[in-house]
PDB file of N, CA and C in Angstrom:
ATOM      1  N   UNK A   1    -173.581 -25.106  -3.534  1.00  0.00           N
ATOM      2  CA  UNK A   1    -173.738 -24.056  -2.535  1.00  0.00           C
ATOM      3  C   UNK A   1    -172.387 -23.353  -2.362  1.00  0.00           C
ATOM      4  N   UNK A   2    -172.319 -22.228  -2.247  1.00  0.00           N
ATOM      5  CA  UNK A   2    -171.377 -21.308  -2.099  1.00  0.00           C
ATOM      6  C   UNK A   2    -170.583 -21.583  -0.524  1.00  0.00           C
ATOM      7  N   UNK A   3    -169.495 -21.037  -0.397  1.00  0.00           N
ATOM      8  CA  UNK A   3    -168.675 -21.074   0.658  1.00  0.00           C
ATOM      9  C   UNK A   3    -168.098 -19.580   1.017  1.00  0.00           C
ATOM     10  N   UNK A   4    -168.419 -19.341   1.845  1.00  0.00           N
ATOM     11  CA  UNK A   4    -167.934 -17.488   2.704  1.00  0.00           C
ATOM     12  C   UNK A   4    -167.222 -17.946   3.788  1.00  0.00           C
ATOM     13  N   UNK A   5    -166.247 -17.296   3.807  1.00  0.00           N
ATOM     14  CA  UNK A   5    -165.754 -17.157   5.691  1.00  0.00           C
ATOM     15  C   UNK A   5    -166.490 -15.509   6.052  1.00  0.00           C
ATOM     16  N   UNK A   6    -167.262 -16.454   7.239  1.00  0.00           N
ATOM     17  CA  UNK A   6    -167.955 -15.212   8.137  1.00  0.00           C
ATOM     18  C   UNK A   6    -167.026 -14.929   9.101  1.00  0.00           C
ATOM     19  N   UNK A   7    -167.051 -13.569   9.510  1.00  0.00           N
ATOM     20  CA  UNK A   7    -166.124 -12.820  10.139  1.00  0.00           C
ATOM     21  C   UNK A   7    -167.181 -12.519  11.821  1.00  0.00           C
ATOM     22  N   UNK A   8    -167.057 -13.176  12.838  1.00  0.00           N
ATOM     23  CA  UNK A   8    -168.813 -12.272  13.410  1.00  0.00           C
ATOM     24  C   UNK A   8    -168.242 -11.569  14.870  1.00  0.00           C
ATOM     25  N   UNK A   9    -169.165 -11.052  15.012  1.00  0.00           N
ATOM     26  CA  UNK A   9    -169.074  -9.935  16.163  1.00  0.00           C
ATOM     27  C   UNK A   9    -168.073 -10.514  17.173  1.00  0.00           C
ATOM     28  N   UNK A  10    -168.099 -11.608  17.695  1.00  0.00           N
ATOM     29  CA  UNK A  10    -167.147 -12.118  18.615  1.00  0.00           C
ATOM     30  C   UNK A  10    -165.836 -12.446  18.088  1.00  0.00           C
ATOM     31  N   UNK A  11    -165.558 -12.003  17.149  1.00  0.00           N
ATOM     32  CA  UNK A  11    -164.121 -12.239  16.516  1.00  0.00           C
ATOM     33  C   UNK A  11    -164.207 -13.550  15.975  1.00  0.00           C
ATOM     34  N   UNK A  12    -164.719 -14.457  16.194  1.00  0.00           N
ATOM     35  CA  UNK A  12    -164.288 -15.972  15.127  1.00  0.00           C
ATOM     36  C   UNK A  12    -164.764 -15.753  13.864  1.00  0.00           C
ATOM     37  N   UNK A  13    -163.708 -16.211  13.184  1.00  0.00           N
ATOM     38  CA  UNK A  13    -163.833 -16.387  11.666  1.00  0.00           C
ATOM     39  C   UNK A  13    -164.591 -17.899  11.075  1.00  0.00           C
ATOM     40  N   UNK A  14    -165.113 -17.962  10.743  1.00  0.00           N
ATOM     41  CA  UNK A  14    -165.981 -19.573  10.380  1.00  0.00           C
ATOM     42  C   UNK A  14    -166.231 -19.480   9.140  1.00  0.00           C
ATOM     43  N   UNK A  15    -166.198 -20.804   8.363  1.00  0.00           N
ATOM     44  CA  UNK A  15    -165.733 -21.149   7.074  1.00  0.00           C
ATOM     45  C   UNK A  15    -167.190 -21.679   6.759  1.00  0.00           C
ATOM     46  N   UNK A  16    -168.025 -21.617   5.846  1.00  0.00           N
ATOM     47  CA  UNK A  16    -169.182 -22.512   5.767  1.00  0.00           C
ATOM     48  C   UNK A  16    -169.936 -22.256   4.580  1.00  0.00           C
ATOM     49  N   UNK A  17    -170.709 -23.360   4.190  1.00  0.00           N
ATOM     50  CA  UNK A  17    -171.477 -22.928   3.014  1.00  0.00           C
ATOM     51  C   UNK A  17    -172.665 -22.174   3.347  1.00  0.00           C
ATOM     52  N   UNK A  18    -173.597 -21.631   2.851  1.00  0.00           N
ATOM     53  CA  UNK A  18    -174.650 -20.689   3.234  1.00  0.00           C
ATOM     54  C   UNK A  18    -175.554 -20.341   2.505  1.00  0.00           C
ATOM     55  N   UNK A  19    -176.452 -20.120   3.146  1.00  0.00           N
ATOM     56  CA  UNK A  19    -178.004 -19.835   2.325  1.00  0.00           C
ATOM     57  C   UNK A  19    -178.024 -18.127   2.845  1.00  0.00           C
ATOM     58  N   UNK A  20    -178.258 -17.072   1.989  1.00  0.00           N
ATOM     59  CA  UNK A  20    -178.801 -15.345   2.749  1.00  0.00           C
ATOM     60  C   UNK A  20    -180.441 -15.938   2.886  1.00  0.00           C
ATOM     61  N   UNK A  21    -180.993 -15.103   3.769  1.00  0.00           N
ATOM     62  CA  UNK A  21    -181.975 -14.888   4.232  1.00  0.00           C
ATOM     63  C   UNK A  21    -182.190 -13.546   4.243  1.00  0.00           C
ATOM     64  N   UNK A  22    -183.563 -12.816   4.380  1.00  0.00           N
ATOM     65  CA  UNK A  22    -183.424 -11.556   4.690  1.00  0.00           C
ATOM     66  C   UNK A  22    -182.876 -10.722   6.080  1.00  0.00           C
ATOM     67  N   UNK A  23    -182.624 -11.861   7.123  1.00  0.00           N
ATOM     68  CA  UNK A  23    -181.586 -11.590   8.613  1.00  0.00           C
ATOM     69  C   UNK A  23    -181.574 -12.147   8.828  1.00  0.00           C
ATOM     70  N   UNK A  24    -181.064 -12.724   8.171  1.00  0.00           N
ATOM     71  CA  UNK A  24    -179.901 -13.588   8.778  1.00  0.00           C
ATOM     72  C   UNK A  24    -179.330 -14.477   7.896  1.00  0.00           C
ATOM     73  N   UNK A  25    -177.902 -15.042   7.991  1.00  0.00           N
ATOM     74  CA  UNK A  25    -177.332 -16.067   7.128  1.00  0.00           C
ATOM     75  C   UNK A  25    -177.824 -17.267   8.190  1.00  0.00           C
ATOM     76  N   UNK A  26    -178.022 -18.766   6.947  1.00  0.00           N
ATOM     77  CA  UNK A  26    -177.946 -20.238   7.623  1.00  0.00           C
ATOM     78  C   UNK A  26    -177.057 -20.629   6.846  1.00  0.00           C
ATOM     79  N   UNK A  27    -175.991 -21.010   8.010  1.00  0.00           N
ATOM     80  CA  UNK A  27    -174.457 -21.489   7.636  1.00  0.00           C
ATOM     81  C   UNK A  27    -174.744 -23.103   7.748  1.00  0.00           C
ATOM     82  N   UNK A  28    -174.258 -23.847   6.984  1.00  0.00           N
ATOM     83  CA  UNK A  28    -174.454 -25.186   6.583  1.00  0.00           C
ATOM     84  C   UNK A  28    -173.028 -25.856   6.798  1.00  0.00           C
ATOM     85  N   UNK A  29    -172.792 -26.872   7.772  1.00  0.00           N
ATOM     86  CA  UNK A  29    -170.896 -27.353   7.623  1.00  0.00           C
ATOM     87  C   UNK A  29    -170.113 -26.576   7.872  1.00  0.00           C
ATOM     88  N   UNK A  30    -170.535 -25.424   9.178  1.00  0.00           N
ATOM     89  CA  UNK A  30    -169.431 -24.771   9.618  1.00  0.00           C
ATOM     90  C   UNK A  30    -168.103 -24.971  10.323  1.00  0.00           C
ATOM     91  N   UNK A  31    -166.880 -24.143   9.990  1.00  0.00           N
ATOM     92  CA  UNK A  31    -166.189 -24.639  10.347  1.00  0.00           C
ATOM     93  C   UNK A  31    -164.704 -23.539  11.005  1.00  0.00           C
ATOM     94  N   UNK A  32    -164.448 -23.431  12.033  1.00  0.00           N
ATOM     95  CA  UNK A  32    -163.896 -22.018  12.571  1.00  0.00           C
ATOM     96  C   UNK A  32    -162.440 -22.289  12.126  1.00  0.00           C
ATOM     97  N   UNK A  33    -161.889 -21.309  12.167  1.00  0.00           N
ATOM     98  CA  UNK A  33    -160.233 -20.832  11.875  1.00  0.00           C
ATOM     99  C   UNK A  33    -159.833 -21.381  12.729  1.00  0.00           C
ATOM    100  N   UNK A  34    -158.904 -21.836  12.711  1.00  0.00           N
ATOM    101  CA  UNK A  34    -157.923 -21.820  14.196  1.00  0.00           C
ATOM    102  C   UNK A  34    -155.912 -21.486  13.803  1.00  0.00           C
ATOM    103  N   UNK A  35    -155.696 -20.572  14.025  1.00  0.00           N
ATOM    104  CA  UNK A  35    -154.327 -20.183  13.959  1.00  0.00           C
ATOM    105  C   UNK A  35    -153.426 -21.541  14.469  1.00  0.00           C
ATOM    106  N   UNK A  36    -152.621 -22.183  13.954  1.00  0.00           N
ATOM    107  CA  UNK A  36    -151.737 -23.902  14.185  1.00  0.00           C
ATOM    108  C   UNK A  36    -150.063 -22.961  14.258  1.00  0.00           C
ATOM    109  N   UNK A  37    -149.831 -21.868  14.346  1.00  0.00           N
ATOM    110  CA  UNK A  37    -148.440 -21.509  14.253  1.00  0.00           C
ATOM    111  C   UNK A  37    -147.954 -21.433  13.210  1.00  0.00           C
ATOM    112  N   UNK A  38    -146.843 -20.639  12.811  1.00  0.00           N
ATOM    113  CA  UNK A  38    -146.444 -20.857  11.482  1.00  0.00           C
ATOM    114  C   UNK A  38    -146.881 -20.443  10.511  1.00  0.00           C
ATOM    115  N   UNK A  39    -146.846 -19.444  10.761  1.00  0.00           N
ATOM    116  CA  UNK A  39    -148.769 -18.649   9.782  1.00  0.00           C
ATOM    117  C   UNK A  39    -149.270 -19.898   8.739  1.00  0.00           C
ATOM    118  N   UNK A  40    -149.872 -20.559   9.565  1.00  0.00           N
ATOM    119  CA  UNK A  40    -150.894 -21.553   9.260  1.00  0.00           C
ATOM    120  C   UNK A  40    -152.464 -21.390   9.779  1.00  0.00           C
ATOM    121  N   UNK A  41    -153.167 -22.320   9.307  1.00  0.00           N
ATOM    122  CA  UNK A  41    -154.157 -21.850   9.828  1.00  0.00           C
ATOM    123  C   UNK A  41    -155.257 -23.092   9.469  1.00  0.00           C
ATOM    124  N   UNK A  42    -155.540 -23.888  10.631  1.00  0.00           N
ATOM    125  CA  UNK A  42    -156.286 -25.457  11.031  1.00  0.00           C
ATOM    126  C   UNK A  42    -158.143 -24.830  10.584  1.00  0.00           C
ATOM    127  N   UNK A  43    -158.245 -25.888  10.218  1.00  0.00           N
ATOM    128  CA  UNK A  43    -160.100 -25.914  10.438  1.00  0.00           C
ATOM    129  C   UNK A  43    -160.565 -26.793  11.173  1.00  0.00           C
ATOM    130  N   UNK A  44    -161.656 -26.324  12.032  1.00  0.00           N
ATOM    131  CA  UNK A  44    -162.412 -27.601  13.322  1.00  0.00           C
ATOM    132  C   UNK A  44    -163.576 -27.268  13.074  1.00  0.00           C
ATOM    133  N   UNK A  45    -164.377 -28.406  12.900  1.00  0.00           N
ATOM    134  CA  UNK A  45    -165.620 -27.779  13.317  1.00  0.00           C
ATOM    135  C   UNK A  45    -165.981 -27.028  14.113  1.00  0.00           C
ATOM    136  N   UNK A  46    -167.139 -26.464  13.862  1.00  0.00           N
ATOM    137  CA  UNK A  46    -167.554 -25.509  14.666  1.00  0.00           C
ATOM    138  C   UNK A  46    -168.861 -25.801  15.567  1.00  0.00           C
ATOM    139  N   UNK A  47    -168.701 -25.722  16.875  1.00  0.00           N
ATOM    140  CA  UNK A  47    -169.558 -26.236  17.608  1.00  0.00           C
ATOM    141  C   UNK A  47    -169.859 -28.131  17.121  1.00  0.00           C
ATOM    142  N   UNK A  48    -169.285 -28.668  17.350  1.00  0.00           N
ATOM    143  CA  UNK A  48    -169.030 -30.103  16.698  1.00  0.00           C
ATOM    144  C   UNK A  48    -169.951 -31.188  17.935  1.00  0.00           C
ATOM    145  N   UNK A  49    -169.850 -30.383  18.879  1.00  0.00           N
ATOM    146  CA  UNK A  49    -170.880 -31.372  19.820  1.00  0.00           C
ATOM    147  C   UNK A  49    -172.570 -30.607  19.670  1.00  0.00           C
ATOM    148  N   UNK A  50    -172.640 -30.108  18.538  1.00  0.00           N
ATOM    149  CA  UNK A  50    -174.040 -29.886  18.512  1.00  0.00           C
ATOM    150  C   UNK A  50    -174.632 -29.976  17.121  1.00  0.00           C
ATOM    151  N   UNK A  51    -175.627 -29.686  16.655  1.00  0.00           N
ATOM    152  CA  UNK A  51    -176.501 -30.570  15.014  1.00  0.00           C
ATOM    153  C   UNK A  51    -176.144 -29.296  14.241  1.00  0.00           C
ATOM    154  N   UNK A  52    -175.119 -28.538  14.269  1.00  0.00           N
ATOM    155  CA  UNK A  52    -174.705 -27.090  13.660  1.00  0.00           C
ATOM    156  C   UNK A  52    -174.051 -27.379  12.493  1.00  0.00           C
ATOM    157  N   UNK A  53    -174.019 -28.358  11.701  1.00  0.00           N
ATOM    158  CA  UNK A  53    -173.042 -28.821  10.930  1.00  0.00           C
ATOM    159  C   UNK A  53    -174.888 -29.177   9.668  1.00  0.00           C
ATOM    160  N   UNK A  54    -175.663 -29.263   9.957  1.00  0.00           N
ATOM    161  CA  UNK A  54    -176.918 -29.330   9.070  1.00  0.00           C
ATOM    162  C   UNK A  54    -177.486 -28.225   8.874  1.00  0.00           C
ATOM    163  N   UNK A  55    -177.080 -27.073   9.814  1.00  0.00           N
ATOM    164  CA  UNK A  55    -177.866 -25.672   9.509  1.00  0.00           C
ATOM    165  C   UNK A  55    -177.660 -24.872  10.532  1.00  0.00           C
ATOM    166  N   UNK A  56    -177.574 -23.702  10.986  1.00  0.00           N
ATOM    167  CA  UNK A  56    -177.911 -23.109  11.940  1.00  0.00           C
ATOM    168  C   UNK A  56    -177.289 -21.129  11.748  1.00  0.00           C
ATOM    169  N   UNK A  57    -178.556 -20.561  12.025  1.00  0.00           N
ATOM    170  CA  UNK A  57    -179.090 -19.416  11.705  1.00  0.00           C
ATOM    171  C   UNK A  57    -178.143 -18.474  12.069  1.00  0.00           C
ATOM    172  N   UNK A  58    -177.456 -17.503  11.648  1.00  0.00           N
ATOM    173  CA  UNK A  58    -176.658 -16.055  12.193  1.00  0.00           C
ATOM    174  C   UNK A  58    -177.574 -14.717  11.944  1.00  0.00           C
ATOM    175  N   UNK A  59    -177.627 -13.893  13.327  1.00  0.00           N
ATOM    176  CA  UNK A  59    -178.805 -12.732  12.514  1.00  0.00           C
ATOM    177  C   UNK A  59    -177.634 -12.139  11.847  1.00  0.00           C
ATOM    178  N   UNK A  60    -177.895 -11.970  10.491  1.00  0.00           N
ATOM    179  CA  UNK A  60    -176.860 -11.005   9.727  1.00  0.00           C
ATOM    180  C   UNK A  60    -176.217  -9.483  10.487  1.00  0.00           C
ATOM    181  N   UNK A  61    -176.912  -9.087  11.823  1.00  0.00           N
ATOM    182  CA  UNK A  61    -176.557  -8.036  12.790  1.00  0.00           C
ATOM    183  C   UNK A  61    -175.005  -8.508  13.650  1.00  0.00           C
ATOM    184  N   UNK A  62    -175.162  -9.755  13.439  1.00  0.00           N
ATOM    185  CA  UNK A  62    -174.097 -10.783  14.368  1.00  0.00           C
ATOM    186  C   UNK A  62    -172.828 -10.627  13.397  1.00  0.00           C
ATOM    187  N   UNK A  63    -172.765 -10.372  11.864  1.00  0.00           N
ATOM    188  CA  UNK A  63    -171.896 -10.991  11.381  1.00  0.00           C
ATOM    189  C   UNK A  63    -171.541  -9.191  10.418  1.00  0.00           C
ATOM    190  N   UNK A  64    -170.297  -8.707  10.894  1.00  0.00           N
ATOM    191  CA  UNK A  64    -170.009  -7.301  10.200  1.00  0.00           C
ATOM    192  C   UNK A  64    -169.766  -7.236   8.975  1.00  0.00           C
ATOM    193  N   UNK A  65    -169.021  -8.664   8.368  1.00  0.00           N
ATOM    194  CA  UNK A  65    -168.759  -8.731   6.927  1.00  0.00           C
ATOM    195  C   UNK A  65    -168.242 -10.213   6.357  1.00  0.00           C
ATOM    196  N   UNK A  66    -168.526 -10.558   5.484  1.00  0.00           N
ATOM    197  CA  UNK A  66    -168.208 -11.596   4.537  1.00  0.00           C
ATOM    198  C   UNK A  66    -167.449 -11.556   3.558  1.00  0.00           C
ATOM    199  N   UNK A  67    -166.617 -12.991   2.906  1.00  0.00           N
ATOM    200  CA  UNK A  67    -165.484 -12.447   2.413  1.00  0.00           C
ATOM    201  C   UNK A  67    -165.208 -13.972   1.585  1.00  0.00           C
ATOM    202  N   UNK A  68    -165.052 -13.873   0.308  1.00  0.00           N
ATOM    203  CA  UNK A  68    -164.664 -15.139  -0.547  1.00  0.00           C
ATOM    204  C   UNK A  68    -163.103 -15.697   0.280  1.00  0.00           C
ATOM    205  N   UNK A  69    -163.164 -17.189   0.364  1.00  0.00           N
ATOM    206  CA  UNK A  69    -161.555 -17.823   1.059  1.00  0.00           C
ATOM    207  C   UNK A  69    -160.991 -17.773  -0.264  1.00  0.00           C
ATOM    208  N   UNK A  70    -159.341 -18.145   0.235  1.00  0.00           N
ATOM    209  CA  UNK A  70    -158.742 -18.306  -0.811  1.00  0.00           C
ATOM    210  C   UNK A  70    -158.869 -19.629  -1.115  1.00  0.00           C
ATOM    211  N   UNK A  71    -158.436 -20.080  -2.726  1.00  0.00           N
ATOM    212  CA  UNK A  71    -159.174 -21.087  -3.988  1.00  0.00           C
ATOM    213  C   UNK A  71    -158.696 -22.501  -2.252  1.00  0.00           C
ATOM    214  N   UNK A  72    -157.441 -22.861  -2.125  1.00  0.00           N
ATOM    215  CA  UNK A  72    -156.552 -23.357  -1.482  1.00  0.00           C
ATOM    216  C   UNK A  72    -157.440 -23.424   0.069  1.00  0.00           C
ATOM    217  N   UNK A  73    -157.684 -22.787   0.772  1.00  0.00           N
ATOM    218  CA  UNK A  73    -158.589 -22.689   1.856  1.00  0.00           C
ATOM    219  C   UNK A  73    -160.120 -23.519   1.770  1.00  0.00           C
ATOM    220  N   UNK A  74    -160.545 -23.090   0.631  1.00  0.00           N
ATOM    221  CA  UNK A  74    -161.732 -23.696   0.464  1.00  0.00           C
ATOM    222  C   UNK A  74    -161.719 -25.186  -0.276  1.00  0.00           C
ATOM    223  N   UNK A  75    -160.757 -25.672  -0.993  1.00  0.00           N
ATOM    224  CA  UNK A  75    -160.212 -26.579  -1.257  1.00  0.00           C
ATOM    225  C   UNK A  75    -160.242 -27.669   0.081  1.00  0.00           C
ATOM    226  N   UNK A  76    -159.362 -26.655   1.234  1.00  0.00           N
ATOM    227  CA  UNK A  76    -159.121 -27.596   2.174  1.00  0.00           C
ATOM    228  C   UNK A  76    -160.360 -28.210   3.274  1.00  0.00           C
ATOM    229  N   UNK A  77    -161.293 -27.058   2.815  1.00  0.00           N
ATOM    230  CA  UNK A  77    -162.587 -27.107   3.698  1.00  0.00           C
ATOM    231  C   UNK A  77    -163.335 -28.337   2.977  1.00  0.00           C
ATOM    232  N   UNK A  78    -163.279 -28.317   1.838  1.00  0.00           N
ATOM    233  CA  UNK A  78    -163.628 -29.460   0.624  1.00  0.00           C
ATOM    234  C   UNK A  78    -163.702 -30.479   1.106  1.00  0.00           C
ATOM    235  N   UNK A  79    -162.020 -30.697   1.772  1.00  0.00           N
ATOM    236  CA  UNK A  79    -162.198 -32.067   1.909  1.00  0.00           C
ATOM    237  C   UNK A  79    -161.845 -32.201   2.894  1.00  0.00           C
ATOM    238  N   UNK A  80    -162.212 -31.874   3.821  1.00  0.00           N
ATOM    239  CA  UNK A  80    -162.454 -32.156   5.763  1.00  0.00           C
ATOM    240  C   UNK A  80    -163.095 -31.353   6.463  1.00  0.00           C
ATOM    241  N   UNK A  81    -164.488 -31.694   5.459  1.00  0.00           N
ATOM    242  CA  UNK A  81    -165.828 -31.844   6.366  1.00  0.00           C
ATOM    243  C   UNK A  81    -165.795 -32.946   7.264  1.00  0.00           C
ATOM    244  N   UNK A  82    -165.855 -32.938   8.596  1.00  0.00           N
ATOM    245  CA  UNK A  82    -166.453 -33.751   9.069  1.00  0.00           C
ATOM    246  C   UNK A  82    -165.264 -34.789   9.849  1.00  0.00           C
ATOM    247  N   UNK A  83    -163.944 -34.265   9.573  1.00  0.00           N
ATOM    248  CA  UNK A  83    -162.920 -34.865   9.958  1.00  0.00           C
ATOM    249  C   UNK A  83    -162.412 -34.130  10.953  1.00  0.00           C
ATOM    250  N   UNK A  84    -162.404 -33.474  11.401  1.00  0.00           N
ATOM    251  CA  UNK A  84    -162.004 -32.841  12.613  1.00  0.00           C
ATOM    252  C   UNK A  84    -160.974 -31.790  12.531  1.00  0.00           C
ATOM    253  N   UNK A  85    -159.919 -31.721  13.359  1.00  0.00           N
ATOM    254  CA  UNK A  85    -158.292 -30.524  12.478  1.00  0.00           C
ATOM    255  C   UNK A  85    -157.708 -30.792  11.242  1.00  0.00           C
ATOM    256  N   UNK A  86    -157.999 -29.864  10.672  1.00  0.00           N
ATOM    257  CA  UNK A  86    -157.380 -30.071   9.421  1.00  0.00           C
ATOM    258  C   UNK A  86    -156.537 -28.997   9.674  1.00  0.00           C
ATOM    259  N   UNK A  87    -154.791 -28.655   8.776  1.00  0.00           N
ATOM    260  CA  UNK A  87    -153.580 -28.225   8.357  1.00  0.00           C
ATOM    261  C   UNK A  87    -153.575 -28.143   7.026  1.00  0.00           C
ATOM    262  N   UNK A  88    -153.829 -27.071   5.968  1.00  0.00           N
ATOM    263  CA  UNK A  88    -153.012 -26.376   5.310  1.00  0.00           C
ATOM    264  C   UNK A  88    -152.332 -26.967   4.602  1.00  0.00           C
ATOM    265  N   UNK A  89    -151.648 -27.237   3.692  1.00  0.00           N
ATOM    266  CA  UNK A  89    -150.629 -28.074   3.257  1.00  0.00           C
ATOM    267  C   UNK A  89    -149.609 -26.760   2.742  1.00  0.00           C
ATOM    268  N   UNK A  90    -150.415 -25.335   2.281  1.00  0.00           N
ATOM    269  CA  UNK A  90    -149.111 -24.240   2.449  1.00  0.00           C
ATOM    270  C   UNK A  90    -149.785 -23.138   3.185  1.00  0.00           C
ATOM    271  N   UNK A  91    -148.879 -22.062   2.885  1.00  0.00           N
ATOM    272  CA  UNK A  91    -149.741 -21.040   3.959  1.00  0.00           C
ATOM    273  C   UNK A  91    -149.830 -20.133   3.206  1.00  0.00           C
ATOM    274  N   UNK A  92    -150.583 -18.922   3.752  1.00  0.00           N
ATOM    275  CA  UNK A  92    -151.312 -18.195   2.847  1.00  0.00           C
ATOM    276  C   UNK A  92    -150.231 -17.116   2.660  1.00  0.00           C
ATOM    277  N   UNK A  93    -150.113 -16.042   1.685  1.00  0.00           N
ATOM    278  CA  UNK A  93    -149.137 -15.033   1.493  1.00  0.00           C
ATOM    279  C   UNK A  93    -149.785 -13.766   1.212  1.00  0.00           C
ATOM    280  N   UNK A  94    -149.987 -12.807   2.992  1.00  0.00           N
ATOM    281  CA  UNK A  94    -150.618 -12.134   3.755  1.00  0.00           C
ATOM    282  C   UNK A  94    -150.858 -10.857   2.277  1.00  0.00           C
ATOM    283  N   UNK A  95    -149.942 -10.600   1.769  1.00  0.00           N
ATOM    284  CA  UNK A  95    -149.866  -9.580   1.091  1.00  0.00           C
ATOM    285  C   UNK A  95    -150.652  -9.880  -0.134  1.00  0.00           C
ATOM    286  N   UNK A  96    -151.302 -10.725  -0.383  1.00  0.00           N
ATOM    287  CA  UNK A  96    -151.778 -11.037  -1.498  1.00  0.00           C
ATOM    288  C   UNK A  96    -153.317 -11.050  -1.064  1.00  0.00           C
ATOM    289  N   UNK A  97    -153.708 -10.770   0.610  1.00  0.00           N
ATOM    290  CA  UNK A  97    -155.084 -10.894   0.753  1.00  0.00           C
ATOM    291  C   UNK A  97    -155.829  -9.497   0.333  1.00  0.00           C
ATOM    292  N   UNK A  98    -157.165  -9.277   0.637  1.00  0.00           N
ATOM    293  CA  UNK A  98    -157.944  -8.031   0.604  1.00  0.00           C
ATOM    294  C   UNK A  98    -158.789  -8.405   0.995  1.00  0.00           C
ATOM    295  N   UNK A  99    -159.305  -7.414   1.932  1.00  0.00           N
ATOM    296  CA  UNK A  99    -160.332  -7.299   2.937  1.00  0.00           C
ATOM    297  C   UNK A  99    -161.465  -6.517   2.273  1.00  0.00           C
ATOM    298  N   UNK A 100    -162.580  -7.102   1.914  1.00  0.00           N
ATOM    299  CA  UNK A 100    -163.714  -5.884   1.089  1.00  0.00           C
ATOM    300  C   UNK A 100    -164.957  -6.508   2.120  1.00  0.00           C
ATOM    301  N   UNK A 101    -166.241  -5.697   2.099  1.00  0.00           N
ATOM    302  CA  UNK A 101    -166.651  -5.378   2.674  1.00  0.00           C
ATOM    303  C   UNK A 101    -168.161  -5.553   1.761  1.00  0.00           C
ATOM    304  N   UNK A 102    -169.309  -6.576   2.119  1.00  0.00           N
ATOM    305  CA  UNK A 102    -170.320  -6.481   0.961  1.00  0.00           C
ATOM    306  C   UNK A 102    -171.686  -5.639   1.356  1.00  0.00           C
TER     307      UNK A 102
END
């Protein structure tokens, strides 16, 4: 299964694997950004006190755009599912991102 960071209407960025639907994405093992200082950037689950980590529905109206992580990001999502804050081991180098739009 593929991995997107969703970008959604309320500003959080969330990391997750995903199924399209015709409206809506079901994000599978989501997992939100969290800025750690240092232009770093932690993963927590997302909504972790609820069964959101097996499935749970976004109307694609909710979410403005989607966007491949970098190799290193998704790497880190790899391997802390389910572990709580995760850190980066480097940080990302801003000028090397791009923002596209699907």
């Amino acid at each position: 299964m593929n991995v997107k960071v969703f970008r959604l209407n309320s500003g959080e960025e969330i990391l997750a694997r995903f199924e399209e639907k015709e409206t809506t994405w079901l994000l599978k093992d989501p997992a939100i950004l969290v800025p750690v200082g240092k232009g770093q950037i932690g993963l927590m689950p997302w909504m972790m006190y609820t069964k959101a980590a097996k499935g749970i529905e976004i109307s694609k109206s909710f979410v403005p755009f989607t966007i491949e992580p970098l190799e290193e990001l998704k790497s880190q999502y790899d391997a802390s599912l389910n572990t709580g804050l995760v850190t980066p081991s480097k940080t990302a180098n801003q000028s090397k991102l791009k923002l596209t739009t699907e």
